[in-house]
Protein backbone atom coordinates (compact mmCIF):
# COMPACT_ATOMS: atom_id res chain seq x y z
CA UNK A 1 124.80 66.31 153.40
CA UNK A 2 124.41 63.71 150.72
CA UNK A 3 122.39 65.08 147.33
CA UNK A 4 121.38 62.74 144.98
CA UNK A 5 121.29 62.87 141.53
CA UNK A 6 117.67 63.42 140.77
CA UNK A 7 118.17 66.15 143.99
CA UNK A 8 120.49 67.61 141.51
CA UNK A 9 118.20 67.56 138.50
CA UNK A 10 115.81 68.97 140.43
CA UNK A 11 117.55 71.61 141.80
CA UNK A 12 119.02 72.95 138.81
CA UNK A 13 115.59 72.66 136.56
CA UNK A 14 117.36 69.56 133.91
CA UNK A 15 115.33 68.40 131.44
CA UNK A 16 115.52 64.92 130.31
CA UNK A 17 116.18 65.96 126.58
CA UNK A 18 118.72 68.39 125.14
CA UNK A 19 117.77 70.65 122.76
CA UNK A 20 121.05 72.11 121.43
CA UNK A 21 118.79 74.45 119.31
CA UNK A 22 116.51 75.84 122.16
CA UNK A 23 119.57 76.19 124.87
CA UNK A 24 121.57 78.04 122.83
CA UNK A 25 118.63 80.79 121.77
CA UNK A 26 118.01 80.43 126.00
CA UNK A 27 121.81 81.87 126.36
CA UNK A 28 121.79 84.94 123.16
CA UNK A 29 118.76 85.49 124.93
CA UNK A 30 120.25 85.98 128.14
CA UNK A 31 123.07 87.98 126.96
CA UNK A 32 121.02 90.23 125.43
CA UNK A 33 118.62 90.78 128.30
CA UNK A 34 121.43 91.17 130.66
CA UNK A 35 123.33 93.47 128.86
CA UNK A 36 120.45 95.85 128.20
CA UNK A 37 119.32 95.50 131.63
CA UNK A 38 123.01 96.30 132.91
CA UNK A 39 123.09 99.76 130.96
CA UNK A 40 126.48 98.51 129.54
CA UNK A 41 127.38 98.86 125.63
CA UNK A 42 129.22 95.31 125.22
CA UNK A 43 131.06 92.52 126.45
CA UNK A 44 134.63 91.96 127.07
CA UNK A 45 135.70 88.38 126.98
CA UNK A 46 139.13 86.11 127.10
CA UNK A 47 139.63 83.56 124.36
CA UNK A 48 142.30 81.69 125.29
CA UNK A 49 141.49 79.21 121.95
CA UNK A 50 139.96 76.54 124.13
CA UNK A 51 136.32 75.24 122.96
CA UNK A 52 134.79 76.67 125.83
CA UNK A 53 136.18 80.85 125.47
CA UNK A 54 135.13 79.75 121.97
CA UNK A 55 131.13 78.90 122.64
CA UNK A 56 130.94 81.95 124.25
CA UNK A 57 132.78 84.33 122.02
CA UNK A 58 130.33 83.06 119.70
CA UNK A 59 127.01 83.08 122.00
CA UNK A 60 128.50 86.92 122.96
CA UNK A 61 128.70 87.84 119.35
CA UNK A 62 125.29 86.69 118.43
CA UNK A 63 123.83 88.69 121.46
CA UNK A 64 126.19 91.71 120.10
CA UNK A 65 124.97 91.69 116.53
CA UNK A 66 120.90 90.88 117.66
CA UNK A 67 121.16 94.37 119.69
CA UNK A 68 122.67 95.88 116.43
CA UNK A 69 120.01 94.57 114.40
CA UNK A 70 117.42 96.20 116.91
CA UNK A 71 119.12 99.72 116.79
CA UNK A 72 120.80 99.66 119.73
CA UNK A 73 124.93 99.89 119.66
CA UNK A 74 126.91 96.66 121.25
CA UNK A 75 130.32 95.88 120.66
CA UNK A 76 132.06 92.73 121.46
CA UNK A 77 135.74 93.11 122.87
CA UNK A 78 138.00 89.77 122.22
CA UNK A 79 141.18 89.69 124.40
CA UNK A 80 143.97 87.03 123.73
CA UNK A 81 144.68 84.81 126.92
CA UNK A 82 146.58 83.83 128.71
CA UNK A 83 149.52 86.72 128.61
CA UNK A 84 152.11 84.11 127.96
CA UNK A 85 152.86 81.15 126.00
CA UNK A 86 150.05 78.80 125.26
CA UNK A 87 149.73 75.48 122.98
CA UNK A 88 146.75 76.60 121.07
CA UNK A 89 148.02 80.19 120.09
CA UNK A 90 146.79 78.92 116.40
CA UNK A 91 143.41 78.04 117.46
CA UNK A 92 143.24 81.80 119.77
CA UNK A 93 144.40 83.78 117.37
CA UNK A 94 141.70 82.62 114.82
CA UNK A 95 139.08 83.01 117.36
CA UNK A 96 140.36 86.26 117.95
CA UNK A 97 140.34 87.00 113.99
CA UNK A 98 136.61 85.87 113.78
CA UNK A 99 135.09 87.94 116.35
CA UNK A 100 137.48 91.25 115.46
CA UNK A 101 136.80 91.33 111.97
């Protein structure tokens, strides 16, 4: 089956603008929903030190400390990937700082 691009768009409900702004409130918002909804008391998530384990240590903390702010208790549990060697142990190990401290 051949799907074409606006078949695409469609599908997955793209908007012809990006609002960085808006898209990331749409994903704390998420986070939080689905973690209350889940019964669950926080995420656990990998930061290897690549930009994307980055985005969402940060979305994951913001969703952490906007169930704080409500009452509720939410923790946020960073975990250094991969086990082994890796080229950006600088850039992990500061993520890792950040969302620990």
């Amino acid at each position: 089956m051949n799907v074409t691009q606006q078949q695409l768009i469609n599908a997955l409900g793209v908007t012809p603008h990006f609002d960085a702004a808006n898209e990331t409130e749409r994903r704390i918002d998420f986070l939080v929903k689905y973690l209350n909804e889940s019964g669950q008391s926080g995420y656990v998530l990998g930061i290897s030190g690549g930009v994307d384990s980055t985005v969402a240590g940060r979305l994951a903390q913001l969703a952490v400390e906007r169930i704080s702010i409500s009452g509720d208790a939410a923790t946020l549990h960073a975990v250094r990937l991969p086990y082994l060697e890796q080229r950006e142990e600088g850039d992990a190990q500061a993520a890792i700082d950040i969302y620990c401290s």
